[in-house]
C-alpha atoms as a PDB file:
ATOM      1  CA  UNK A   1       0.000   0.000   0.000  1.00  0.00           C
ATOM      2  CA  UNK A   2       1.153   3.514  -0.629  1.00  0.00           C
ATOM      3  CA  UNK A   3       0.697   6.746   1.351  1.00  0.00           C
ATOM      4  CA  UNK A   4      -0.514   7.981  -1.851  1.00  0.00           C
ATOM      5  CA  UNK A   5      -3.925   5.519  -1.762  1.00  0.00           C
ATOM      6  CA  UNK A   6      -3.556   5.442   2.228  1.00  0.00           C
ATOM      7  CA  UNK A   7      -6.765   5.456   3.671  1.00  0.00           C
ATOM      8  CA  UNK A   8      -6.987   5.702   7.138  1.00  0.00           C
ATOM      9  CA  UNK A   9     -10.622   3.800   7.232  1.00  0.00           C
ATOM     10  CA  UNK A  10      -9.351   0.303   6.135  1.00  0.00           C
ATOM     11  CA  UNK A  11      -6.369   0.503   8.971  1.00  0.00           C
ATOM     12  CA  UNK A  12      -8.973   1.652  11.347  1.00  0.00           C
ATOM     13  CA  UNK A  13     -10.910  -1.681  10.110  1.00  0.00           C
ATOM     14  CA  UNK A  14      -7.949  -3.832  10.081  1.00  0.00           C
ATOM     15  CA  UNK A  15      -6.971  -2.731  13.987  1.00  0.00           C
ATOM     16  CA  UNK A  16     -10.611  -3.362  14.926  1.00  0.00           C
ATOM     17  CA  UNK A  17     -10.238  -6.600  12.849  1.00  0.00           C
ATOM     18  CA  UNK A  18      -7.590  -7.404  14.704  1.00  0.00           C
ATOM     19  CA  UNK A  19      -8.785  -6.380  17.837  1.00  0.00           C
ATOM     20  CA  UNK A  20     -12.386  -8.381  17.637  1.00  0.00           C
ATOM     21  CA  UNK A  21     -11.211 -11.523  15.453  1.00  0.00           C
ATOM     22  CA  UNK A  22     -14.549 -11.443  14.310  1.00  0.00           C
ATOM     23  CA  UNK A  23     -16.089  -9.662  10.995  1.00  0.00           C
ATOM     24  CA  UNK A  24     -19.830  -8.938  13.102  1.00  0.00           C
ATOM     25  CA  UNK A  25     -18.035  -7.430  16.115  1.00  0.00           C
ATOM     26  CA  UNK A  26     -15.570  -5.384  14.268  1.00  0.00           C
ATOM     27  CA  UNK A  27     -19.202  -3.882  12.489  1.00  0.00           C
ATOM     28  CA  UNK A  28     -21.032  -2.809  15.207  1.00  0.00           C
ATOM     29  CA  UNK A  29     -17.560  -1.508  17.058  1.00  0.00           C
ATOM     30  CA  UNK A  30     -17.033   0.291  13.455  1.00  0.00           C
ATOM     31  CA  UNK A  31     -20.704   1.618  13.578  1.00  0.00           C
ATOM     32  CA  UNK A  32     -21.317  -0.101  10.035  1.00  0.00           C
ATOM     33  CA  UNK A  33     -22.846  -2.788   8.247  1.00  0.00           C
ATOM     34  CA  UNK A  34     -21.351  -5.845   8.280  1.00  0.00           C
ATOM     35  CA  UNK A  35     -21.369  -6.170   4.524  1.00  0.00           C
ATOM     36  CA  UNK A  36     -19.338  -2.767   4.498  1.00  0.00           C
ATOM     37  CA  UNK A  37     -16.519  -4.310   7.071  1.00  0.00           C
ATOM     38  CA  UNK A  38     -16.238  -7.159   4.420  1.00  0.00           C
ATOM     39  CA  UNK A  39     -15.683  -4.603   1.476  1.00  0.00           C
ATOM     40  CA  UNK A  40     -13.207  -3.116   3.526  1.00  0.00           C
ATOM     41  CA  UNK A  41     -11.380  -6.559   3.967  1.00  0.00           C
ATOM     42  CA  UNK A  42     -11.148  -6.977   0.686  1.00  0.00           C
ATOM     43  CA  UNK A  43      -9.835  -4.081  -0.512  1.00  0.00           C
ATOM     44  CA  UNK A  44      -7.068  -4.167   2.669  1.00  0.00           C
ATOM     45  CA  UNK A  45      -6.472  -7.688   0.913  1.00  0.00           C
ATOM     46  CA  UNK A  46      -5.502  -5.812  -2.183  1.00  0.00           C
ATOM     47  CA  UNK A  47      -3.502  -2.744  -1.132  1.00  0.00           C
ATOM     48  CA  UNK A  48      -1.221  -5.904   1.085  1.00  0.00           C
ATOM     49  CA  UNK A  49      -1.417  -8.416  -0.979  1.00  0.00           C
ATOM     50  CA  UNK A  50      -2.089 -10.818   1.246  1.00  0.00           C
ATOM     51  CA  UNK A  51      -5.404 -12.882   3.025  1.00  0.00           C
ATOM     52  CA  UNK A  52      -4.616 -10.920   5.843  1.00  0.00           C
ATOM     53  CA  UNK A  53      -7.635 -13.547   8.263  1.00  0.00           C
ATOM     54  CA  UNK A  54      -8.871 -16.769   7.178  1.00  0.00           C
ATOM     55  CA  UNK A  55     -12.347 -18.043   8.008  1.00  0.00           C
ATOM     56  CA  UNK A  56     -11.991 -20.340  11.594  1.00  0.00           C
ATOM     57  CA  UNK A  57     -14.309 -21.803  13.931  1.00  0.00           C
ATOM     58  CA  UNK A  58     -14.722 -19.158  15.859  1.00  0.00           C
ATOM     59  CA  UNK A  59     -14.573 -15.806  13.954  1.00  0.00           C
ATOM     60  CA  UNK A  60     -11.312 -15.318  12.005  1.00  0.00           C
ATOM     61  CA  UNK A  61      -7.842 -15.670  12.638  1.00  0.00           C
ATOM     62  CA  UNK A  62      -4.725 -13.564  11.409  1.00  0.00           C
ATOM     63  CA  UNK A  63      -2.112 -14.476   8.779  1.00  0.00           C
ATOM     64  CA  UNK A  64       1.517 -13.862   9.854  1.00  0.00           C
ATOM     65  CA  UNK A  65       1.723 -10.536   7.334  1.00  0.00           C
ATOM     66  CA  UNK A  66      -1.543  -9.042   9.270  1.00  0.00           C
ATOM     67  CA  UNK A  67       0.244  -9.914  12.772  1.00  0.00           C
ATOM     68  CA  UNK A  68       3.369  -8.350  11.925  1.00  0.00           C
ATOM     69  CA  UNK A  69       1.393  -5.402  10.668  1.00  0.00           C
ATOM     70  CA  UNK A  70      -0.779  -5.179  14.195  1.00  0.00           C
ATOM     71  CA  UNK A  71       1.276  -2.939  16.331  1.00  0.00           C
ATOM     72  CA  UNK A  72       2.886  -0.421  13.771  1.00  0.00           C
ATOM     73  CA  UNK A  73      -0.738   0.206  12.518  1.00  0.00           C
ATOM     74  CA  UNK A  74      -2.275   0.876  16.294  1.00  0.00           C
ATOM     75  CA  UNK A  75       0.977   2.977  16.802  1.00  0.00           C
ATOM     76  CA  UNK A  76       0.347   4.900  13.300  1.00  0.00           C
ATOM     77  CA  UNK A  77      -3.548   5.386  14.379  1.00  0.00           C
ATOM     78  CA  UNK A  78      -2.125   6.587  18.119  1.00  0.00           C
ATOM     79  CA  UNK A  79       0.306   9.008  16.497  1.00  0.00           C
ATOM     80  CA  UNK A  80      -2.415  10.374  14.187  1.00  0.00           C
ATOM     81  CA  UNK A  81      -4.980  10.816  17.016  1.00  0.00           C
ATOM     82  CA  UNK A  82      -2.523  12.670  18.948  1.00  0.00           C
ATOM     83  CA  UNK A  83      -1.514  14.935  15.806  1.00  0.00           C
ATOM     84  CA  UNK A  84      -5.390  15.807  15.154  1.00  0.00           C
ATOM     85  CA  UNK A  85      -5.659  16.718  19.173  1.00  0.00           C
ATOM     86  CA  UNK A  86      -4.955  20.073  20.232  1.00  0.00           C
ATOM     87  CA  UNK A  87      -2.624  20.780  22.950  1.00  0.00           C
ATOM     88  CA  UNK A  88      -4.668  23.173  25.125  1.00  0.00           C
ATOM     89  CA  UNK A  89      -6.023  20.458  27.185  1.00  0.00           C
ATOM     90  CA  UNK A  90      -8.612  22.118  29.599  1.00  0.00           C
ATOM     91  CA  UNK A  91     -10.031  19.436  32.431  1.00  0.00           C
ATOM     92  CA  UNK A  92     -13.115  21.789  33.334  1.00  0.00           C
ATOM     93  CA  UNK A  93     -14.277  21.635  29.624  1.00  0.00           C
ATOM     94  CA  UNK A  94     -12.938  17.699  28.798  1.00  0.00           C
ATOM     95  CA  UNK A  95     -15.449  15.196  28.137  1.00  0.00           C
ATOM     96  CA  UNK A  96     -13.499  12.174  28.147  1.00  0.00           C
ATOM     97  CA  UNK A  97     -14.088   8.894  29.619  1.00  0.00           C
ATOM     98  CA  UNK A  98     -10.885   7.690  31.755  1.00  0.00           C
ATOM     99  CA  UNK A  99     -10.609   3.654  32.120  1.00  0.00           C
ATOM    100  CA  UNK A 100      -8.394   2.377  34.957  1.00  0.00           C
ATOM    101  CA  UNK A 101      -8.374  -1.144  36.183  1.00  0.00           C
ATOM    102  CA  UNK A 102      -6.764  -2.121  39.363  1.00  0.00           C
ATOM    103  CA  UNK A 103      -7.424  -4.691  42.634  1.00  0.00           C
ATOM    104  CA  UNK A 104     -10.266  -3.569  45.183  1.00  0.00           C
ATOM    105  CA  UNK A 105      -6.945  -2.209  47.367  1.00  0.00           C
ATOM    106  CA  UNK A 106      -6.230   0.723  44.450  1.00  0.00           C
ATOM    107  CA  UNK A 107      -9.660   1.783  44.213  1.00  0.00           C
ATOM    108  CA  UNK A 108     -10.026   2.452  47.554  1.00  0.00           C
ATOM    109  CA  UNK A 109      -6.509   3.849  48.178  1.00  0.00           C
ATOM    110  CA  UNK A 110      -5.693   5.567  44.702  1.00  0.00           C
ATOM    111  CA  UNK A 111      -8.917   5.804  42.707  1.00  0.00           C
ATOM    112  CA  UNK A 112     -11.191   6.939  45.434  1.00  0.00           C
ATOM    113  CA  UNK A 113      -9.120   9.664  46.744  1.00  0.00           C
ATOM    114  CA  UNK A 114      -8.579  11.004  43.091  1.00  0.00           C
ATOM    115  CA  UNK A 115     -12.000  10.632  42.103  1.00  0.00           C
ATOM    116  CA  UNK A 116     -12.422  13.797  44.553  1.00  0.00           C
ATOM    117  CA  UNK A 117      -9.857  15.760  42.447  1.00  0.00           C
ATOM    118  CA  UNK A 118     -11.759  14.841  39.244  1.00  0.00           C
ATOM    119  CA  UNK A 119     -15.070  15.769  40.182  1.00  0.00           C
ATOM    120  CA  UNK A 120     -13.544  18.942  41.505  1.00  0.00           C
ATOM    121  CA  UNK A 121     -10.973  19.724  38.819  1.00  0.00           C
ATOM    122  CA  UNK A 122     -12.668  17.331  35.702  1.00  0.00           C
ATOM    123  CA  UNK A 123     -16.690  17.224  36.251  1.00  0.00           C
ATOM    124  CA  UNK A 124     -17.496  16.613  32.469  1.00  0.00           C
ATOM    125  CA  UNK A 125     -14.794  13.196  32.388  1.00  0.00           C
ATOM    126  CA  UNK A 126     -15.833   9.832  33.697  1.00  0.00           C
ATOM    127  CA  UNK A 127     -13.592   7.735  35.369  1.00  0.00           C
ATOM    128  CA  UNK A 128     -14.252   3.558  34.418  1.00  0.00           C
ATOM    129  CA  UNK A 129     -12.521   1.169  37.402  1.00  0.00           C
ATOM    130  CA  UNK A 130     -12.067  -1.978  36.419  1.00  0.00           C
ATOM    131  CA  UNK A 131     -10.854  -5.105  38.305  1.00  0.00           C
ATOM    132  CA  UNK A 132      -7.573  -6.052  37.026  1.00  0.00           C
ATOM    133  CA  UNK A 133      -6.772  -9.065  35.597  1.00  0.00           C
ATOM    134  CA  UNK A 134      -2.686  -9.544  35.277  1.00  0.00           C
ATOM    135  CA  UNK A 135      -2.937 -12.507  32.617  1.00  0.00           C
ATOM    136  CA  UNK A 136      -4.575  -9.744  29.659  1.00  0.00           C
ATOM    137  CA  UNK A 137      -3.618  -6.710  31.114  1.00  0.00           C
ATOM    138  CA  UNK A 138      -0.928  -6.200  28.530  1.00  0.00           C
ATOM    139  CA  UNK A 139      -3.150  -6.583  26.211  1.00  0.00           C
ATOM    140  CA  UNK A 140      -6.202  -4.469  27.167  1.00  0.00           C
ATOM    141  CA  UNK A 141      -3.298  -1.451  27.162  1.00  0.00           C
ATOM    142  CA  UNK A 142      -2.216  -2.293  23.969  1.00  0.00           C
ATOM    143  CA  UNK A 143      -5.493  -2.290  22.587  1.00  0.00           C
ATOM    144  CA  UNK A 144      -7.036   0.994  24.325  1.00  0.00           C
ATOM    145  CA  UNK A 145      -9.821  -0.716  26.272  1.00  0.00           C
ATOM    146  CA  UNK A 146      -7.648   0.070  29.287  1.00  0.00           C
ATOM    147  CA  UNK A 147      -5.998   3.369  29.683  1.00  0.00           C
ATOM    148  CA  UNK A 148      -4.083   3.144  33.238  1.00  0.00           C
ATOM    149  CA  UNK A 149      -3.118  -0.142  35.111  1.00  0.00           C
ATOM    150  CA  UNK A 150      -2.901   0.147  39.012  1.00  0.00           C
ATOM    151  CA  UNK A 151      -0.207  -3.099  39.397  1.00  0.00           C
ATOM    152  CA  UNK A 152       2.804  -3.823  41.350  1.00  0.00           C
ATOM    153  CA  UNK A 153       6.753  -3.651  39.921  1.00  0.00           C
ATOM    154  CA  UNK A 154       6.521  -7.221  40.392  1.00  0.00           C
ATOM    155  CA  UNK A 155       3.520  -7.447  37.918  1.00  0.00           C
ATOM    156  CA  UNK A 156       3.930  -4.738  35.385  1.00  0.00           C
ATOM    157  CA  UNK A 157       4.719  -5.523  32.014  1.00  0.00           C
ATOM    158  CA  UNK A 158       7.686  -5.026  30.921  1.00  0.00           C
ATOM    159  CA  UNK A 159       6.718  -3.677  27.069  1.00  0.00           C
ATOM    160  CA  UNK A 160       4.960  -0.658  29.021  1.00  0.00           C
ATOM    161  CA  UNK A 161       5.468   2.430  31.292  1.00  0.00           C
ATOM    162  CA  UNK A 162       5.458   2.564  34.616  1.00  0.00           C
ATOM    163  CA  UNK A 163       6.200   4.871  37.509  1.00  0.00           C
ATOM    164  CA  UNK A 164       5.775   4.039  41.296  1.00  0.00           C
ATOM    165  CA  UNK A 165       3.087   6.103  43.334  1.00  0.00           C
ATOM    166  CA  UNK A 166       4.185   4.941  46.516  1.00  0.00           C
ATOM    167  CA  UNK A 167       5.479   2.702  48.738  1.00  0.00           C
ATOM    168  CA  UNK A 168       3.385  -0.058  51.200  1.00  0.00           C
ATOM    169  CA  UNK A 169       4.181  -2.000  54.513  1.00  0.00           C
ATOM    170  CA  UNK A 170       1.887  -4.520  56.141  1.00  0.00           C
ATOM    171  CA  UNK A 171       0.556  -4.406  59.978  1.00  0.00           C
ATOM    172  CA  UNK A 172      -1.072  -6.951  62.547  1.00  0.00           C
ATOM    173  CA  UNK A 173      -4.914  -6.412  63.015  1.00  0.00           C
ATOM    174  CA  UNK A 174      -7.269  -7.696  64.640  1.00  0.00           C
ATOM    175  CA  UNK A 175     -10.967  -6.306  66.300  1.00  0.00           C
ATOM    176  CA  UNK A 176     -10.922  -3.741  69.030  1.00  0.00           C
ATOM    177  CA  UNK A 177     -11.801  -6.153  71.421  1.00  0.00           C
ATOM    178  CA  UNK A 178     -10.357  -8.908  70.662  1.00  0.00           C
ATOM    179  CA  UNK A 179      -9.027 -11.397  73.543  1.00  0.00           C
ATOM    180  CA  UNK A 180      -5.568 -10.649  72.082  1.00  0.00           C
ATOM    181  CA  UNK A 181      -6.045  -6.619  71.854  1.00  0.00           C
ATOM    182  CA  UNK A 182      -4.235  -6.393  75.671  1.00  0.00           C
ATOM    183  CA  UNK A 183      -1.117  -8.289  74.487  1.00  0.00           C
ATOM    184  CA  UNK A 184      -0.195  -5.918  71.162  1.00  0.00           C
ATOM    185  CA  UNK A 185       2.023  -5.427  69.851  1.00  0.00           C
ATOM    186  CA  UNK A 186       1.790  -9.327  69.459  1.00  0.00           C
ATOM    187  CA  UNK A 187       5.127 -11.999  70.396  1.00  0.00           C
ATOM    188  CA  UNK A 188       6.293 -13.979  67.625  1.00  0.00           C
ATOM    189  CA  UNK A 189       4.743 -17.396  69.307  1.00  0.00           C
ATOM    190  CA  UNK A 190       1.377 -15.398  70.278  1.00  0.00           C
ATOM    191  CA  UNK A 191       1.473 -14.593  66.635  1.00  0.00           C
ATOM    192  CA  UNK A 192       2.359 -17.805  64.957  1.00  0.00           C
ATOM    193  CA  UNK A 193      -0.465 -19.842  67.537  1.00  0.00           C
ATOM    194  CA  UNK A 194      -3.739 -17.339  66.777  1.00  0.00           C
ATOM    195  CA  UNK A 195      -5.778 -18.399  64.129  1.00  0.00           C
ATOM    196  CA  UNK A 196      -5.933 -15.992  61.152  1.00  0.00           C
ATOM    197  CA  UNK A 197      -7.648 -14.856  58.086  1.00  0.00           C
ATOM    198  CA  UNK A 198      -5.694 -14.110  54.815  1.00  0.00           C
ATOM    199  CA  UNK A 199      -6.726 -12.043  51.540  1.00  0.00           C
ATOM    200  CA  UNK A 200      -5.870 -13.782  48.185  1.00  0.00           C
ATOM    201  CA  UNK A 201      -7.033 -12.855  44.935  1.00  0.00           C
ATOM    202  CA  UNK A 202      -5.792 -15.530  42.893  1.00  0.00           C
ATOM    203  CA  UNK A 203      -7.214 -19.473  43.790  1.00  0.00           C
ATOM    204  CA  UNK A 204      -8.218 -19.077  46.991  1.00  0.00           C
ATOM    205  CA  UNK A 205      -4.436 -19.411  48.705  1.00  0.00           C
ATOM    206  CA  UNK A 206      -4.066 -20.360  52.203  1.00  0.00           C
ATOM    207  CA  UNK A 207      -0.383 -18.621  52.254  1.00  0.00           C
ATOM    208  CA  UNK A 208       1.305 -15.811  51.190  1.00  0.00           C
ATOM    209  CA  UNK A 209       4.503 -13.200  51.571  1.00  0.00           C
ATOM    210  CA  UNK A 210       3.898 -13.433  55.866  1.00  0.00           C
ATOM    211  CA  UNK A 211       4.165 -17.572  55.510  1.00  0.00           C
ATOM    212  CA  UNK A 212       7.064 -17.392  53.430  1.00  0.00           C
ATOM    213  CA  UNK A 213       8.883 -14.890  55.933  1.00  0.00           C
ATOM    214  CA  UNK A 214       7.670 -17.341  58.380  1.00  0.00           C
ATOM    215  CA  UNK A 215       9.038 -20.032  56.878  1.00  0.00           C
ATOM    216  CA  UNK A 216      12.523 -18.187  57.347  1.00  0.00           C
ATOM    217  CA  UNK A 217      12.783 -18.686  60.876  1.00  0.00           C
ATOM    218  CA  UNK A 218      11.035 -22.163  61.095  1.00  0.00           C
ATOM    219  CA  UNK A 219       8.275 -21.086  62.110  1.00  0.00           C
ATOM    220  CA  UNK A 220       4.589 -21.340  60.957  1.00  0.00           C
ATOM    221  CA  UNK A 221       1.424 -20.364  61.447  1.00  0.00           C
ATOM    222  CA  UNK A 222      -2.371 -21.458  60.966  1.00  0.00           C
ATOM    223  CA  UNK A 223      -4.663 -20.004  58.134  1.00  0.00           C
ATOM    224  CA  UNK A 224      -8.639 -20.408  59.416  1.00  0.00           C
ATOM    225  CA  UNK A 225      -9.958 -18.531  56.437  1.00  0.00           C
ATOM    226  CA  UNK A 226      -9.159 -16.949  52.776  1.00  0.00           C
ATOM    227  CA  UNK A 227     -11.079 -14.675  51.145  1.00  0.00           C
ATOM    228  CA  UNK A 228     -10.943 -12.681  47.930  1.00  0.00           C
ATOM    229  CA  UNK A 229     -10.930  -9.288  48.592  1.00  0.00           C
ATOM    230  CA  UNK A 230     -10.048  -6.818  51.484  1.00  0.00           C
ATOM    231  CA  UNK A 231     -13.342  -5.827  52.093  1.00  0.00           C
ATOM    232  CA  UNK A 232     -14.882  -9.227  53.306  1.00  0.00           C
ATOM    233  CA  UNK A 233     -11.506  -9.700  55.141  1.00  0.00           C
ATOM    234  CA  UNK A 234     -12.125  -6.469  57.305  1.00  0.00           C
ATOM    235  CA  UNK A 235     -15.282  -7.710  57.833  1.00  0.00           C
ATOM    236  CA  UNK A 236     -14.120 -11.164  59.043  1.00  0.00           C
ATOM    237  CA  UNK A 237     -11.417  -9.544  61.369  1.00  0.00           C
ATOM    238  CA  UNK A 238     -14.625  -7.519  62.758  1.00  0.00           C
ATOM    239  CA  UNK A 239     -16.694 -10.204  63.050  1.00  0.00           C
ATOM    240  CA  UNK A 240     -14.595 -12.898  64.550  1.00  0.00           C
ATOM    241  CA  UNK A 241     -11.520 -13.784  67.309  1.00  0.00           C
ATOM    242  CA  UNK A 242      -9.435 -14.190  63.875  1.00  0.00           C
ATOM    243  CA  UNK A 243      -6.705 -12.091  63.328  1.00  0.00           C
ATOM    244  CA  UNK A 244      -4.442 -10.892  60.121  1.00  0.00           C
ATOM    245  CA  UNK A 245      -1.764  -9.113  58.553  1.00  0.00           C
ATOM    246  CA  UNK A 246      -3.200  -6.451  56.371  1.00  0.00           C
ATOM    247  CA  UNK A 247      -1.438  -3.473  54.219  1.00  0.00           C
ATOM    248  CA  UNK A 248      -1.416  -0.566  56.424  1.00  0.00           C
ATOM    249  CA  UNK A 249      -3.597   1.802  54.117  1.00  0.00           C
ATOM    250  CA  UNK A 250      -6.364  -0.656  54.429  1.00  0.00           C
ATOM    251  CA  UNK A 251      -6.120  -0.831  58.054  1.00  0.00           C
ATOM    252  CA  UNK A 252      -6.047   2.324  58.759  1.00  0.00           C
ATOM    253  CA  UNK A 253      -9.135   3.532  57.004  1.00  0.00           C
ATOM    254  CA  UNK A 254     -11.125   0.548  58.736  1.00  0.00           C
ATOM    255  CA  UNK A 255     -13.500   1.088  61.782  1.00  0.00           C
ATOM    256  CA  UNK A 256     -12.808  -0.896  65.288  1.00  0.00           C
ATOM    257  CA  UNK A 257      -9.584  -2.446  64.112  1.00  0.00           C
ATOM    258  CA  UNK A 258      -6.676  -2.390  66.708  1.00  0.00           C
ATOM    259  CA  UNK A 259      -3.183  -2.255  64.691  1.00  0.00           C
ATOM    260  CA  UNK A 260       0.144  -2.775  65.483  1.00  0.00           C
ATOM    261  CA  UNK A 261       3.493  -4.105  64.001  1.00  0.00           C
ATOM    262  CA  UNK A 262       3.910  -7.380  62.505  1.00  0.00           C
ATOM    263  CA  UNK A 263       6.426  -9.418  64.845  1.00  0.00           C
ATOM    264  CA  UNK A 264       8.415 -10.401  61.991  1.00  0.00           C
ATOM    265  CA  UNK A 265       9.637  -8.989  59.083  1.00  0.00           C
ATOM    266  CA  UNK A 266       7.381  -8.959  55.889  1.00  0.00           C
ATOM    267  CA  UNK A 267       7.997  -7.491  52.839  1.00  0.00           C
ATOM    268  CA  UNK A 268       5.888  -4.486  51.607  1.00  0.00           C
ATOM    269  CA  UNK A 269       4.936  -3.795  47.761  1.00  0.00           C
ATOM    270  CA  UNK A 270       4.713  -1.037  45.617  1.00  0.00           C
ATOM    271  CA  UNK A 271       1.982   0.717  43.824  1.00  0.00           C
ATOM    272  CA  UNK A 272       2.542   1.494  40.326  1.00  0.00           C
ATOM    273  CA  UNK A 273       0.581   3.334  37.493  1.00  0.00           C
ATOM    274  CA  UNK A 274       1.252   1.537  34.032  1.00  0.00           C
ATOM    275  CA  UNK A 275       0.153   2.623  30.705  1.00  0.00           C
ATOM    276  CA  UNK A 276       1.124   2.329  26.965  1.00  0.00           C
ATOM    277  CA  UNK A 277       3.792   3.801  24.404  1.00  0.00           C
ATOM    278  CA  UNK A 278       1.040   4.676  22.335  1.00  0.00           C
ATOM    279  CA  UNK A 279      -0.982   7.014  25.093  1.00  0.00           C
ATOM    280  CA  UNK A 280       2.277   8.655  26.278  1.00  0.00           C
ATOM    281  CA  UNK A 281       1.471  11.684  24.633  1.00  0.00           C
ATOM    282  CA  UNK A 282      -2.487  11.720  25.304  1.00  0.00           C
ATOM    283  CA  UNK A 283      -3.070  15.075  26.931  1.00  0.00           C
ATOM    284  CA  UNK A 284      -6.439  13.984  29.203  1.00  0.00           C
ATOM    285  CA  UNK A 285      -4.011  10.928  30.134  1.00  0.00           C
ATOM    286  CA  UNK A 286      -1.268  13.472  30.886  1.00  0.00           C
ATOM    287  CA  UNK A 287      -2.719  15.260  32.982  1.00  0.00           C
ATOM    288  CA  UNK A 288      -4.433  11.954  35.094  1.00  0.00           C
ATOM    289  CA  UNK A 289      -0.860  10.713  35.386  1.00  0.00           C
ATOM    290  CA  UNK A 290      -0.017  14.372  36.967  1.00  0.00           C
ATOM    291  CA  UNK A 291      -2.547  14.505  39.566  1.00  0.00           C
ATOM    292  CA  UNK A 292      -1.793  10.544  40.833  1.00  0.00           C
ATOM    293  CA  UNK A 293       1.814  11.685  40.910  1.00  0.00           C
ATOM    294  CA  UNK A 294       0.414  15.169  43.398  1.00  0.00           C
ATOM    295  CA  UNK A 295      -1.851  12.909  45.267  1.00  0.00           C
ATOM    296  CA  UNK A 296       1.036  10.638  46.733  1.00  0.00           C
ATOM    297  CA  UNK A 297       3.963  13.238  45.929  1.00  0.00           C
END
């Protein structure tokens, strides 16, 4: 194909093609017929000279030409957008829809908090959050259906941006008056022989980074009860004689909770906001990075 017969509808159709692997979805994303979105196949068949998807199963699938020609044709559409968008970005006037996915711990520590700053700063831009899922984030970014990742270092891919918000340790909790409460901050044995809850989001784990430090010193301790989220957990810890070890930013925003140190060492995490090469320049994305950075500066 030739810049001189370029035209930017069939590589629009050929990302959504690519995106959607399937000729009906890539029409009603396209806002067309789906008899147009085949016309358009053919004649991107033409200009590359090549089948570009074959019929399968389910949908279509891409020839090697069309996936080597994915990513510099979402770049090209990126770099276009960005040229055709003018640079006095203005967040009382902006209109734009902000999608962020993250774990139930970054909306209520990063989202929440800046959703204030939006309403206050942005009123006319919505703000989408997402649960996070690490296995496709990489590609939800790639493909614009996600526009900011709240992840760990650990879990960030490495093919996109990053930059750490801020830094997070974990405490002992347990209810206000629990039989325990009189002892904190807890011993190592009174620690290892309570029973305890534990928050993991992926299969239901009965360990995690406090067994593994335990594990250090030969020592152990006994899980009652895993849930999936932080919210049921507080709710357990309130509810119960269990106790756990929580991030501290959780803690501390939860009622009747006593908290102290952990008796042993664990290891903390960090909060990072990830995003794509391709929305690097995006001034409404811009200026979201700016005020996460101001929020935890």
């Amino acid at each position: 194909m030739s810049l001189r017969h370029l035209d930017l509808n069939l590589l629009k159709a050929f990302d959504v093609l690519m995106d959607e692997r399937n000729v009906t979805r890539a029409a009603d994303r396209l806002a067309v017929s789906q008899p147009a979105v085949s016309g358009m196949l053919t004649r991107l068949r033409d200009n590359f000279d090549d089948p570009l998807f074959v019929r399968a199963r389910r949908g279509i699938v891409p020839t090697p030409r069309a996936e080597a020609l994915a990513m510099p044709v979402k770049q090209a559409l990126a770099d276009i957008e960005t040229l055709l968008q003018t640079n006095d970005f203005d967040p009382a006037t902006a209109e734009q829809t902000i999608t962020v996915a993250g774990t139930d711990y970054s909306m209520r520590n990063i989202l929440v908090p800046f959703l204030k700053i939006l309403r206050e700063a942005a009123p006319g831009m919505r703000l989408r959050m997402l649960s996070i899922d690490d296995a496709t984030i990489e590609t939800q970014l790639e493909r614009g259906d996600i526009d900011l990742a709240l992840m760990t270092e650990a879990t960030s891919p490495e093919s996109c941006l990053s930059e750490t918000l801020f830094s997070e340790h974990y405490v002992c909790v347990m209810r206000d008056d629990h039989p325990l409460s009189s002892e904190l901050p807890l011993s190592l044995d009174a620690f290892c022989q309570a029973p305890q809850a534990l928050m993991s989001y992926v299969d239901g784990a009965l360990s995690g980074d406090t067994d593994r430090a335990l594990q250090e010193q030969g020592r152990s301790r006994h899980v009652a009860v895993s849930v999936p989220n932080f919210l049921v957990l507080c709710e357990v810890l309130r509810n119960s004689d269990l106790i756990a070890v929580l991030p501290s930013r959780i803690a501390e925003h939860t009622p009747d909770l006593s908290i102290s140190p952990t008796p042993l060492e664990v290891s903390g995490f960090s909060k990072t906001m990830v995003w794509h090469q391709r929305t690097d320049n995006d001034a409404p994305l811009i200026w979201v990075r700016e005020q996460l950075r101001r929020l935890f500066r």
